[in-house]
Protein backbone atom coordinates (compact mmCIF):
# COMPACT_ATOMS: atom_id res chain seq x y z
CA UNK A 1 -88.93 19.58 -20.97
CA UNK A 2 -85.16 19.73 -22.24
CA UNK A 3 -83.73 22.55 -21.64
CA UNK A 4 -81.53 24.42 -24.65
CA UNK A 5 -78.34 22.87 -24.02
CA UNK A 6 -79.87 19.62 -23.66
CA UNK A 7 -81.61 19.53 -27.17
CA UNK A 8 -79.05 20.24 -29.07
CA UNK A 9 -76.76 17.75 -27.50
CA UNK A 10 -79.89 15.64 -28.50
CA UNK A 11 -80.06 16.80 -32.48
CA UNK A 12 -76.00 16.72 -32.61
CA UNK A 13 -76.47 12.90 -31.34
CA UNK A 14 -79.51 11.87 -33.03
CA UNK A 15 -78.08 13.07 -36.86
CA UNK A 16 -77.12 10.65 -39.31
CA UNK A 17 -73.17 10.98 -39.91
CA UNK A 18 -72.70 8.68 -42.67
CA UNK A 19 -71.49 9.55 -45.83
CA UNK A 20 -69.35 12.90 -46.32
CA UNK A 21 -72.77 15.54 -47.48
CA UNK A 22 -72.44 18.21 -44.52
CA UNK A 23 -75.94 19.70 -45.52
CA UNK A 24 -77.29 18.66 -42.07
CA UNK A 25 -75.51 21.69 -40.63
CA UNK A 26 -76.86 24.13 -42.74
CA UNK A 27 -78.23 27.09 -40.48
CA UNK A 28 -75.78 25.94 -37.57
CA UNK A 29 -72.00 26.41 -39.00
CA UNK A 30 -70.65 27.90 -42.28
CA UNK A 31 -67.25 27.43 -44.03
CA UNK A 32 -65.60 29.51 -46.97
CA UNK A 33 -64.39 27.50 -49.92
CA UNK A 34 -61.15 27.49 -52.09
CA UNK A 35 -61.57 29.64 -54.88
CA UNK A 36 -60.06 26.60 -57.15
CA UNK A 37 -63.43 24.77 -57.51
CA UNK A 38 -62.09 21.31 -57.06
CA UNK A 39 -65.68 19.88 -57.75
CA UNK A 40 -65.64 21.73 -61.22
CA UNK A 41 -61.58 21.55 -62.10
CA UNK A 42 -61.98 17.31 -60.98
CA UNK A 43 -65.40 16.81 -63.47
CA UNK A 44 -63.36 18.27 -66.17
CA UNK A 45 -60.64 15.46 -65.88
CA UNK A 46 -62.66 12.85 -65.52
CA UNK A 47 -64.13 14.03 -68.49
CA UNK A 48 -60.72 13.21 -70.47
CA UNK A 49 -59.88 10.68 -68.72
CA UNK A 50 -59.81 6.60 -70.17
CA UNK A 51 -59.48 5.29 -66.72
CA UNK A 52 -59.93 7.02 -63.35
CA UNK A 53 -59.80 5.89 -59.47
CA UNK A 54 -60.71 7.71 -56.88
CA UNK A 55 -59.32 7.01 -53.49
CA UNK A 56 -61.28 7.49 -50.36
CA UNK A 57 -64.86 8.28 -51.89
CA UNK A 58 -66.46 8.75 -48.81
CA UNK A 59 -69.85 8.49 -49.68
CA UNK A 60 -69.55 9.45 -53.27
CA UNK A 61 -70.99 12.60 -53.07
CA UNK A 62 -68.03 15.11 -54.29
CA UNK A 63 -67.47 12.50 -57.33
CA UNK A 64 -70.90 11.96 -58.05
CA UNK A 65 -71.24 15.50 -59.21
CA UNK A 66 -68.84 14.80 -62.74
CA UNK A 67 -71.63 14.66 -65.48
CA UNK A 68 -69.50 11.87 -67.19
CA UNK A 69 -66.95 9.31 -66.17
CA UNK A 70 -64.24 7.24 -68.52
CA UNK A 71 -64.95 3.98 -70.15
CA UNK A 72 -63.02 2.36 -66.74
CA UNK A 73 -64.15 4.09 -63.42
CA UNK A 74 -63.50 2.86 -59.99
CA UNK A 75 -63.75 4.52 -56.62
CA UNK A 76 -62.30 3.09 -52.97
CA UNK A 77 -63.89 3.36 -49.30
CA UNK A 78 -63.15 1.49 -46.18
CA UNK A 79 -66.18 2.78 -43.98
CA UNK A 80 -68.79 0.00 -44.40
CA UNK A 81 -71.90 3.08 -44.16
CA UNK A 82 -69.76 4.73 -47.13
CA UNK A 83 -69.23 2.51 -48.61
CA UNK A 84 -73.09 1.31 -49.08
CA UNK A 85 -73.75 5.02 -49.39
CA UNK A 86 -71.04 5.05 -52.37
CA UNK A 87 -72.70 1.85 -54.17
CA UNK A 88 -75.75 3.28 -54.27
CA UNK A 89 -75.02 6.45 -55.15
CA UNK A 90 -72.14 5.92 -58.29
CA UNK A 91 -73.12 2.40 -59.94
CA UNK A 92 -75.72 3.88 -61.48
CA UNK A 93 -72.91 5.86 -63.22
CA UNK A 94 -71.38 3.19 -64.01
CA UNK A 95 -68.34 3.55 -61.58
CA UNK A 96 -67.23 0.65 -59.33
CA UNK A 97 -66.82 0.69 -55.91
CA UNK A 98 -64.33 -1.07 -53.85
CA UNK A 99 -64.23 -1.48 -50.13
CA UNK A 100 -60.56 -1.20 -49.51
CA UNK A 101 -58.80 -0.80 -45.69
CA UNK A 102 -56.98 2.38 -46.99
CA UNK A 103 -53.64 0.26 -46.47
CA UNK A 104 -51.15 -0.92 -48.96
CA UNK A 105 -51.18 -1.81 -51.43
CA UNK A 106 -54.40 -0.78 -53.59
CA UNK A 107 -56.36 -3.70 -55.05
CA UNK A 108 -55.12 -3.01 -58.80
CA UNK A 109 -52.42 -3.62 -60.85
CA UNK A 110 -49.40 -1.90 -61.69
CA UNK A 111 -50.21 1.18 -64.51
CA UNK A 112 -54.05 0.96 -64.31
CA UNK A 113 -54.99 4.43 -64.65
CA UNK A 114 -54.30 7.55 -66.02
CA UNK A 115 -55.90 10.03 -63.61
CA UNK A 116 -56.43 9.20 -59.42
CA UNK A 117 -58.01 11.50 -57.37
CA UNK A 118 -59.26 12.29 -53.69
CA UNK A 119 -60.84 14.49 -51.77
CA UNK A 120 -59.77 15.14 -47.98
CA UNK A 121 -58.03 11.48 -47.67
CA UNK A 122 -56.75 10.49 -44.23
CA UNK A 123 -53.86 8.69 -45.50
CA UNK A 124 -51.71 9.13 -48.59
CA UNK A 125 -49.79 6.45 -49.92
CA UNK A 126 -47.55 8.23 -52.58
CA UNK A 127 -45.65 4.97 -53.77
CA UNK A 128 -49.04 2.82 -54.42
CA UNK A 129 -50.75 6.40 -55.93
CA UNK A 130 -47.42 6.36 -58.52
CA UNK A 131 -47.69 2.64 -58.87
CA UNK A 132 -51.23 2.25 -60.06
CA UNK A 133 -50.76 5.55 -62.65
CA UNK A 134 -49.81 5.18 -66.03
CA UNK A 135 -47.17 7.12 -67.21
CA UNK A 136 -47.82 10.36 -67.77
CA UNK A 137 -50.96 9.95 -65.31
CA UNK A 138 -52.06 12.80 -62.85
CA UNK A 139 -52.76 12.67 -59.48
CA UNK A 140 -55.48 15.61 -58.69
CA UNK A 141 -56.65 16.35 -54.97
CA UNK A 142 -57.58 18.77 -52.73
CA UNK A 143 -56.33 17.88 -49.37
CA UNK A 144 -57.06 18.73 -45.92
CA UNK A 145 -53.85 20.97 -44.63
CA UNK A 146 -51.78 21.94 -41.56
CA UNK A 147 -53.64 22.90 -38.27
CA UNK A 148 -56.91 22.38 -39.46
CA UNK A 149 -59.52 23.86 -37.42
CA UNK A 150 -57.23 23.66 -34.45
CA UNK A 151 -59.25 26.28 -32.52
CA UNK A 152 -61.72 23.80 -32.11
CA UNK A 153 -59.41 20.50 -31.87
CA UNK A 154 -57.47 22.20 -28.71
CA UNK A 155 -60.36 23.63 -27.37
CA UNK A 156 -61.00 19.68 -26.00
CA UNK A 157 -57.89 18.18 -26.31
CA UNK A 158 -55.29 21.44 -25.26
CA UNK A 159 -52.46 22.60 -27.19
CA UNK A 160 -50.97 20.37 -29.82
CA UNK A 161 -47.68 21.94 -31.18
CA UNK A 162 -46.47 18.22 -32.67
CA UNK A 163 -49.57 17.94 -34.70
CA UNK A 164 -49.39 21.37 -36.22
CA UNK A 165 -47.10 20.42 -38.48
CA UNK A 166 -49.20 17.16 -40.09
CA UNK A 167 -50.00 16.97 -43.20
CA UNK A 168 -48.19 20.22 -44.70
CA UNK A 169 -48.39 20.57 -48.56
CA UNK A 170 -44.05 21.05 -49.04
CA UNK A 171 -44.05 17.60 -46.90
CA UNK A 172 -46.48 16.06 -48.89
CA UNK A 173 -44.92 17.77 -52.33
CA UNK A 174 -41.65 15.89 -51.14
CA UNK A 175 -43.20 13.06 -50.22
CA UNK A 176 -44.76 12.41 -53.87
CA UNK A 177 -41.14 13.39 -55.57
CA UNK A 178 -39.81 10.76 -54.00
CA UNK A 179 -42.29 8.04 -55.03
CA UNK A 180 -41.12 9.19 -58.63
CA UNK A 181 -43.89 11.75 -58.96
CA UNK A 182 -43.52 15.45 -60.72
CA UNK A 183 -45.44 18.37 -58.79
CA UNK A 184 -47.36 20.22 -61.51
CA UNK A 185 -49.30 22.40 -59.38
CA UNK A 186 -49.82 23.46 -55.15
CA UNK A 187 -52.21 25.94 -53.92
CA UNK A 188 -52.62 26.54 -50.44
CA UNK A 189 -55.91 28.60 -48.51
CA UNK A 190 -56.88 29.44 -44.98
CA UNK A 191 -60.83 29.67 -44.95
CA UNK A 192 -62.99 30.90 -42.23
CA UNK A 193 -65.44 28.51 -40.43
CA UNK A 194 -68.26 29.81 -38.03
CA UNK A 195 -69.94 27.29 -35.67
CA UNK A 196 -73.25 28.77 -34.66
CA UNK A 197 -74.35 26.01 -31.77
CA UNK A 198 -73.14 22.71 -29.69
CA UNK A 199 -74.90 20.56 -31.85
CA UNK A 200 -73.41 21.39 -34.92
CA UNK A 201 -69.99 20.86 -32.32
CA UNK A 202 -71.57 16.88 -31.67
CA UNK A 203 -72.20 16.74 -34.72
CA UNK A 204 -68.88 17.64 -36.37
CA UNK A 205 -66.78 15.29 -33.73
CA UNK A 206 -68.94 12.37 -34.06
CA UNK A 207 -68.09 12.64 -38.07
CA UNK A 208 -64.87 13.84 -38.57
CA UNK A 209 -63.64 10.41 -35.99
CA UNK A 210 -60.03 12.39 -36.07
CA UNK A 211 -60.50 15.77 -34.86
CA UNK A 212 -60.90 14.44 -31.03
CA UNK A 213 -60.23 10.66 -31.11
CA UNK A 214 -62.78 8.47 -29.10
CA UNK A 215 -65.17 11.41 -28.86
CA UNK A 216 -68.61 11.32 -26.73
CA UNK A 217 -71.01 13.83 -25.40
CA UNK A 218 -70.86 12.10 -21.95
CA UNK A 219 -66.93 12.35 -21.53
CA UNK A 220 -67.04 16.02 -22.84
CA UNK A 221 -70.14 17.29 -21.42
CA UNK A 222 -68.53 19.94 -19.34
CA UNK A 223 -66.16 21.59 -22.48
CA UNK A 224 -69.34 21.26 -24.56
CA UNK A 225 -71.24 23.49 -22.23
CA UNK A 226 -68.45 25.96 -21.69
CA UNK A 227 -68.73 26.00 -25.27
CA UNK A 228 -72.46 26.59 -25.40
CA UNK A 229 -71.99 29.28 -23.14
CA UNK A 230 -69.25 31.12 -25.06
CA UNK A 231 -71.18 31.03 -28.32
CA UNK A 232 -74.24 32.12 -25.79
CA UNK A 233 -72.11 35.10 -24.73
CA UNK A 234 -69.81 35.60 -27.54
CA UNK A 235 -71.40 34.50 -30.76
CA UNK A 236 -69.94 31.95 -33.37
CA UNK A 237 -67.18 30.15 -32.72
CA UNK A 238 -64.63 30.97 -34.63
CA UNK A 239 -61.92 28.58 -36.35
CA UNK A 240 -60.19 27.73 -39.69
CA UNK A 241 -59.87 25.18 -42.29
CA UNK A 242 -56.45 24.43 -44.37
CA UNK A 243 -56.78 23.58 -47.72
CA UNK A 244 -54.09 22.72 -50.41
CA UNK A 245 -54.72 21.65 -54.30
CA UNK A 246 -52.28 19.52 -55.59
CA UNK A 247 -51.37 18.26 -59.07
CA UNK A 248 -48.70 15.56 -59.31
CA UNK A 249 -47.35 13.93 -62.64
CA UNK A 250 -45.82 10.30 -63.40
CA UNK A 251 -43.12 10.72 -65.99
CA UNK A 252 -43.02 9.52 -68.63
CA UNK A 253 -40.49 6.53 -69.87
C-alpha cells in the first residue's frame, strides 16, 4: 500500500494536463482572480467585433465562454493536444482554428482584423499583433505578469533575480508603442494562491512546462517531499500570481 506522499505523486502524474481548464485541482489549490472579469469584458468585444483572432487559445476554454463570435473568427495554438482540444471545442462555434508555432509572422495577412486577443500568452509579438489589426483595431489581453508565483518557481530552482523582471506590464506597454500601437488601458493585480498538497505541485509543473523547465517527479523527488512536509507541518503553501489587463489601439490613418 502507497503511502501518502506516494499517492499523490501518483494522482499529480496520472492527471490529464492538456488543454488550459484547471478544474482538476479543485479541492487541492485555490487562486484569487482580477476583479476586471476578462472572461466577461473579452465576450463583450467579440460581441462587436466583424473579425476577431485570438492568439494562443490553449484549449479554447476561456474563448469558448463568448455567447457569440463575428462573422470572421479565428483562434491560434501550437500544442498539438490544444490544439485538438481547441477544434473540438470552438468549430462548433463557428471559429477556426489554426495550429501556428507561436513564431513570426502569423499566418494572415496584413489588416485582417479588428480585435486580437489572448489570454496568458508565452510570447508576444507586438509588430505581427499591429500588423494583422486594422486600423483602429484593439488588442485586449490579460497577461501573466512579473514574478509570477515565484515562491514556488525558486522553491526548486533557487533565487532568480534576472527573471523577476520578465514580462513587466511598462516593458510590455513600451514594447507595443513602438510597434505603432496606442495603450488605452493597464491594470495590474497581485492575487493570492494556496496550494493545499504535492500533487496539485506535479500537477501544476507538469502543465505550466515554464515554471521549472524539464520538470519530473524523479529529478525533484526530494524538494517535493520537503514540500509535502512543510504543507504537512505548516499548511498551504503560500505564493502569488501577477496579473496585468491591457488594452492597446492601432491608429488610425
Amino acid at each position: 500500500m502507497k503511502n501518502e506522499f506516494d499517492a499523490l505523486l501518483e494522482a499529480g502524474e496520472s492527471a490529464d494536463v492538456s488543454g488550459w481548464d484547471f478544474s482538476w485541482l479543485d479541492g487541492r489549490a485555490t487562486e484569487e482572480r482580477p476583479a476586471w472579469r476578462y472572461g466577461y469584458q473579452l465576450a463583450e468585444r467579440l460581441g462587436r467585433a466583424s473579425a476577431s483572432l485570438d492568439v494562443q487559445t490553449g484549449g479554447g476554454e476561456v474563448l469558448a465562454q463568448a455567447e457569440t463570435f463575428p462573422p470572421v473568427a479565428v483562434a491560434t495554438e501550437s500544442w498539438p493536444p490544444n490544439v485538438a482540444k481547441a477544434t473540438r471545442l470552438l468549430h462548433p462555434r463557428g471559429v477556426v482554428v489554426v495550429a501556428d508555432p507561436d513564431e513570426p509572422p502569423l499566418p494572415f495577412g496584413d489588416e485582417a482584423f479588428d480585435l486580437v486577443t489572448s489570454r496568458h500568452p508565452a510570447t508576444i509579438w507586438w509588430d505581427e499583433i499591429a500588423r494583422v489589426l486594422q486600423p483602429g483595431g484593439t488588442y485586449f489581453a490579460q497577461h501573466v505578469g512579473p514574478a509570477s508565483v515565484f515562491e514556488l518557481i525558486e522553491f526548486f530552482l533557487g533565487p532568480q533575480p534576472e527573471a523577476r523582471r520578465g514580462r513587466h506590464p511598462d516593458d510590455e506597454s513600451a514594447a507595443a508603442e513602438a510597434a505603432g500601437l496606442e495603450i488605452v488601458d493597464l491594470q495590474t493585480a497581485r492575487l493570492r494562491i494556496e496550494i493545499h498538497d504535492v500533487a496539485a505541485v506535479v500537477y501544476l509543473l507538469r502543465k505550466v512546462i515554464w515554471w521549472v523547465p524539464g520538470f519530473s517527479v524523479d529529478q525533484y523527488r526530494d524538494k517535493l517531499r520537503e514540500l509535502h512536509r512543510l504543507i504537512q507541518q505548516d499548511g498551504p503553501f503560500i505564493a502569488h500570481s501577477t496579473r496585468h489587463l491591457i488594452e492597446a489601439r492601432r491608429a488610425t490613418r
